[in-house]
PDB file of N, CA and C in Angstrom:
ATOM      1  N   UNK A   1      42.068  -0.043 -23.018  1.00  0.00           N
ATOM      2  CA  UNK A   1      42.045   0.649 -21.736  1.00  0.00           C
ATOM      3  C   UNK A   1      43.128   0.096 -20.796  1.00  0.00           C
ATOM      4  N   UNK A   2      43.799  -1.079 -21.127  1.00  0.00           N
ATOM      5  CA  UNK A   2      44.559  -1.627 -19.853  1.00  0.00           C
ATOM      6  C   UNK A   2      45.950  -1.023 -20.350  1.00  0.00           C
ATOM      7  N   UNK A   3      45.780  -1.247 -21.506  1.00  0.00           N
ATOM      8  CA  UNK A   3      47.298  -0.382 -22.124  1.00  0.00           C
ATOM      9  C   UNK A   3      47.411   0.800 -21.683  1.00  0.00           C
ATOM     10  N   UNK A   4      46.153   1.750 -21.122  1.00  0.00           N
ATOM     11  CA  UNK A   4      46.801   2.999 -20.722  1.00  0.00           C
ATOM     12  C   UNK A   4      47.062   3.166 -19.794  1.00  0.00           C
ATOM     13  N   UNK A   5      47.114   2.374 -18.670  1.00  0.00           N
ATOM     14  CA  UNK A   5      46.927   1.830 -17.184  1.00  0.00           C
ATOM     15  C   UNK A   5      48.285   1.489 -16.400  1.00  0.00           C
ATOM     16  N   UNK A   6      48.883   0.653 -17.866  1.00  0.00           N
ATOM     17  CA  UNK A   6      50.049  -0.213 -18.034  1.00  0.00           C
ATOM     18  C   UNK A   6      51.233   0.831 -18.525  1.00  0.00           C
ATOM     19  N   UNK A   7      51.015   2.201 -18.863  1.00  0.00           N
ATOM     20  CA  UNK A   7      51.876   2.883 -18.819  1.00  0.00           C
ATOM     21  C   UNK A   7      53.115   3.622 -17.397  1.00  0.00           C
ATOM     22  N   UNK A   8      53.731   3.294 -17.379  1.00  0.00           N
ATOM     23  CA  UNK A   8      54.406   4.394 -16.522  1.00  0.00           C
ATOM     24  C   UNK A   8      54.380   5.381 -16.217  1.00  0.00           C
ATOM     25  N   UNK A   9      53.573   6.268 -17.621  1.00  0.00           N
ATOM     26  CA  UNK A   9      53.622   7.781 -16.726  1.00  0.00           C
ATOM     27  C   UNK A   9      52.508   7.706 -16.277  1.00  0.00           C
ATOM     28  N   UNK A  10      51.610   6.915 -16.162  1.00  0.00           N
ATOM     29  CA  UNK A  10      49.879   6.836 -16.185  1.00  0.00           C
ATOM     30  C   UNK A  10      50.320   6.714 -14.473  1.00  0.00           C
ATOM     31  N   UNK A  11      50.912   5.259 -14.617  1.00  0.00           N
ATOM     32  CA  UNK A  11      51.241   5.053 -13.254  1.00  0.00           C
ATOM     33  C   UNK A  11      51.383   5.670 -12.090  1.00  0.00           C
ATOM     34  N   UNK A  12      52.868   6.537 -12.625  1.00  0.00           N
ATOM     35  CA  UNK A  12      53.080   7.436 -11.672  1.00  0.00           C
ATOM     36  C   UNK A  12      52.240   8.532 -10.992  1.00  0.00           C
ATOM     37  N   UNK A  13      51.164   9.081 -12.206  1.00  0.00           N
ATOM     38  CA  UNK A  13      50.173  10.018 -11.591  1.00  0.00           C
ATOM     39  C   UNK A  13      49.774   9.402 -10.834  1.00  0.00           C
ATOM     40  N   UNK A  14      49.336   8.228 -11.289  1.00  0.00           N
ATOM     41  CA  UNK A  14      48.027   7.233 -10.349  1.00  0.00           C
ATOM     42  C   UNK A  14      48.471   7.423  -9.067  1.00  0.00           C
ATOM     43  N   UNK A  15      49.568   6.856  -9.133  1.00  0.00           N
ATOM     44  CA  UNK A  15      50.267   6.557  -7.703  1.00  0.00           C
ATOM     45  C   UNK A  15      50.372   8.101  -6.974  1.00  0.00           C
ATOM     46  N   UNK A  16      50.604   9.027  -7.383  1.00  0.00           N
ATOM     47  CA  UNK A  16      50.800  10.544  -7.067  1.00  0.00           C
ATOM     48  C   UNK A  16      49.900  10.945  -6.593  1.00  0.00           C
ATOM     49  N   UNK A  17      48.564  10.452  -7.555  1.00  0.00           N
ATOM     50  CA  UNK A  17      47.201  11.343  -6.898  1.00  0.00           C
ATOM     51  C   UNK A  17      46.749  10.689  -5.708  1.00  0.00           C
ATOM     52  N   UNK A  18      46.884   9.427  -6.108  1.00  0.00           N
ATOM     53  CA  UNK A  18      46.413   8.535  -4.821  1.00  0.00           C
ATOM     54  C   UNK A  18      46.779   8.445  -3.523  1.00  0.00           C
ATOM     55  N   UNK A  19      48.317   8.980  -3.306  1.00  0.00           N
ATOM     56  CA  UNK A  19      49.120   8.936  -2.209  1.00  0.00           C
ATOM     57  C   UNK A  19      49.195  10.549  -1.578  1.00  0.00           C
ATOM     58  N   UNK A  20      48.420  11.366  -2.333  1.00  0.00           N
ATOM     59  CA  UNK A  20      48.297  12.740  -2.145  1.00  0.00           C
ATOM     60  C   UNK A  20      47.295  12.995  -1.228  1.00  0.00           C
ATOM     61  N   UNK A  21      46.291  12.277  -2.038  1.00  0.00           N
ATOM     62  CA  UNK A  21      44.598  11.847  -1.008  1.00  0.00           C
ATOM     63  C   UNK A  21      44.606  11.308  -0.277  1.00  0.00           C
ATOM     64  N   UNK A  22      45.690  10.438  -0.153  1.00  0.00           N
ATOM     65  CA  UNK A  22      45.586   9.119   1.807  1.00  0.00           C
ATOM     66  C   UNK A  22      46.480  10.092   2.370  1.00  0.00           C
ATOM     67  N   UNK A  23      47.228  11.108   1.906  1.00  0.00           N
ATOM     68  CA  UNK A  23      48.134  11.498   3.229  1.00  0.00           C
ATOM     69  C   UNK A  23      47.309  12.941   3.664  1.00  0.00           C
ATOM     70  N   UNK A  24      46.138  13.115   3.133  1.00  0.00           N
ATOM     71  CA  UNK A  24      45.689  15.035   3.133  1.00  0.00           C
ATOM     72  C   UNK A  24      44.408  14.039   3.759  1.00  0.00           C
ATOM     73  N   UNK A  25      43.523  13.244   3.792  1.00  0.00           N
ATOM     74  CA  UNK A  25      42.797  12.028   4.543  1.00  0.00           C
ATOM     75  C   UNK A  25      43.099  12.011   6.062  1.00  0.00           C
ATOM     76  N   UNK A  26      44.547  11.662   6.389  1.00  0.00           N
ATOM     77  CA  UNK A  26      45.288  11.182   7.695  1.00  0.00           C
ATOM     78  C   UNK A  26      45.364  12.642   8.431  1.00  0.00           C
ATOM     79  N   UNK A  27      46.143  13.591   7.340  1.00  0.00           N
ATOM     80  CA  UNK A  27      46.049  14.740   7.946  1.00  0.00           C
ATOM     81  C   UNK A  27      44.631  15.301   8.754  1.00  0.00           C
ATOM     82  N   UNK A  28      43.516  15.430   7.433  1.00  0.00           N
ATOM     83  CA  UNK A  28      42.220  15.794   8.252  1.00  0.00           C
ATOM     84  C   UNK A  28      42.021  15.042   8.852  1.00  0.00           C
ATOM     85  N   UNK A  29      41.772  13.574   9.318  1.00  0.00           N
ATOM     86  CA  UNK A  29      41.475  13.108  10.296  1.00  0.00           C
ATOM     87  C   UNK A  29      42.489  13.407  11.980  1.00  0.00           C
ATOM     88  N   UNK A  30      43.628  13.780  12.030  1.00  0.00           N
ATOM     89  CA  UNK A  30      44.571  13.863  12.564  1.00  0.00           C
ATOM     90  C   UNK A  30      43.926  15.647  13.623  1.00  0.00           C
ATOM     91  N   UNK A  31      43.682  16.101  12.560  1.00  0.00           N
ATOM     92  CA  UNK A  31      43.090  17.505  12.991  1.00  0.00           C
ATOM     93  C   UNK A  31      41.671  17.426  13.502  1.00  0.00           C
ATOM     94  N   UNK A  32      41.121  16.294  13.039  1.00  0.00           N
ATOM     95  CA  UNK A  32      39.808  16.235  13.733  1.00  0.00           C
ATOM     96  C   UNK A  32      39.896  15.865  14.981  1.00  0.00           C
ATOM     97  N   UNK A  33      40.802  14.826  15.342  1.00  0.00           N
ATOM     98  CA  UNK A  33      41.062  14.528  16.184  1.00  0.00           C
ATOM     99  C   UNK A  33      41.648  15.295  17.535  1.00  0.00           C
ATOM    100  N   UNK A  34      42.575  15.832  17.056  1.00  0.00           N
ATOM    101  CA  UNK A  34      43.035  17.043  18.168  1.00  0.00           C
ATOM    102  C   UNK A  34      42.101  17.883  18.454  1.00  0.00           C
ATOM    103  N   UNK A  35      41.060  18.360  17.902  1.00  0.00           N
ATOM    104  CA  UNK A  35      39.941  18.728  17.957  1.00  0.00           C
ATOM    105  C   UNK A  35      39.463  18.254  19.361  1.00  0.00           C
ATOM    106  N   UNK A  36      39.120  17.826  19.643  1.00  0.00           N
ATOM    107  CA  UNK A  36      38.543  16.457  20.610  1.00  0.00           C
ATOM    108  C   UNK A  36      39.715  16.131  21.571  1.00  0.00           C
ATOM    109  N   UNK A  37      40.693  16.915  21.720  1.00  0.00           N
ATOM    110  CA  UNK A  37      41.666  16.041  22.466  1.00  0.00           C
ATOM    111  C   UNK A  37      41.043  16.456  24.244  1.00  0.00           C
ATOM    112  N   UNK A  38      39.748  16.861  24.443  1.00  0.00           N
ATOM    113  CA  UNK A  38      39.159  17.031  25.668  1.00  0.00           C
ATOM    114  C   UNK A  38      38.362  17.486  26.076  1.00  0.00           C
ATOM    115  N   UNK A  39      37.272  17.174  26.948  1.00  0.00           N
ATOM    116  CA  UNK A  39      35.976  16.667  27.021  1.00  0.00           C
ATOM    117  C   UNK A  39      35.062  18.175  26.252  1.00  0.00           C
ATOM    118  N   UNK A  40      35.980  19.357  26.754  1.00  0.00           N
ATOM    119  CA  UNK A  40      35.651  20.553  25.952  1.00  0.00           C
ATOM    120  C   UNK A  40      35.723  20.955  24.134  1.00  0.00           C
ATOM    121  N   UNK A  41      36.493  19.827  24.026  1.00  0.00           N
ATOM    122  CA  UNK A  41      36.436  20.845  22.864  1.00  0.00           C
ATOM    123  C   UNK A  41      38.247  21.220  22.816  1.00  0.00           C
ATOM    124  N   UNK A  42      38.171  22.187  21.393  1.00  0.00           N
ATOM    125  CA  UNK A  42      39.725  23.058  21.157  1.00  0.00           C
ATOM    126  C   UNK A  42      39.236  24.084  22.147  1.00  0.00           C
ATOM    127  N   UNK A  43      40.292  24.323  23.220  1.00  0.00           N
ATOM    128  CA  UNK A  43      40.410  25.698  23.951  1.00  0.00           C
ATOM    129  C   UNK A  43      40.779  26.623  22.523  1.00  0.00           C
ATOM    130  N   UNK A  44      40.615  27.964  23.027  1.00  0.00           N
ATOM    131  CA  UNK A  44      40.630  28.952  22.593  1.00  0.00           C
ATOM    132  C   UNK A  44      41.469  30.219  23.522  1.00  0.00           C
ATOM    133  N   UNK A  45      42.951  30.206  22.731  1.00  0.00           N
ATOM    134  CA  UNK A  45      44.066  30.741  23.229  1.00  0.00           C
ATOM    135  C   UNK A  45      43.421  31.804  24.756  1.00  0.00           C
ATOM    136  N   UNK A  46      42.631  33.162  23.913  1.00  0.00           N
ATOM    137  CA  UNK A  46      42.129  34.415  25.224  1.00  0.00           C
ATOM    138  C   UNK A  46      40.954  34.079  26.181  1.00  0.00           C
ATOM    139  N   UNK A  47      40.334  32.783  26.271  1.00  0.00           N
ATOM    140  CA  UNK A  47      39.481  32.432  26.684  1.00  0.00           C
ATOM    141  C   UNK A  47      39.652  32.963  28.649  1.00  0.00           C
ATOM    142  N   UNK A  48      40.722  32.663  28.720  1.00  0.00           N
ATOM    143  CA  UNK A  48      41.609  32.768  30.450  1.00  0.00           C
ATOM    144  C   UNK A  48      41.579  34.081  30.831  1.00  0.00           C
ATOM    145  N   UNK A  49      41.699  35.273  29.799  1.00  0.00           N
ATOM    146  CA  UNK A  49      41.557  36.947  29.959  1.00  0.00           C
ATOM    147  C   UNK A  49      40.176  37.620  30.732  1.00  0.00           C
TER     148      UNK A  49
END
């Protein structure tokens, strides 16, 4: 099992999938956040009409 680990192309997925999921992670948290950017809530563009 460590031999397949210890491969390079193994690697590279690893590293691919893994760095796919912390940056789509940051993103949703990033959007949750703006979410919240005030005490209301996301305004809603026609709300002012």
């Amino acid at each position: 099992m460590k031999d397949f680990f210890k491969r390079p192309a193994t690697r590279y997925w690893l590293s691919f999938i893994g760095k796919t999921v912390f940056y789509f992670a940051v993103l949703l948290i990033l959007i949750y956040l703006y979410h919240y950017k005030s005490i209301q809530g996301g305004n809603f563009i026609y709300n002012e009409f």
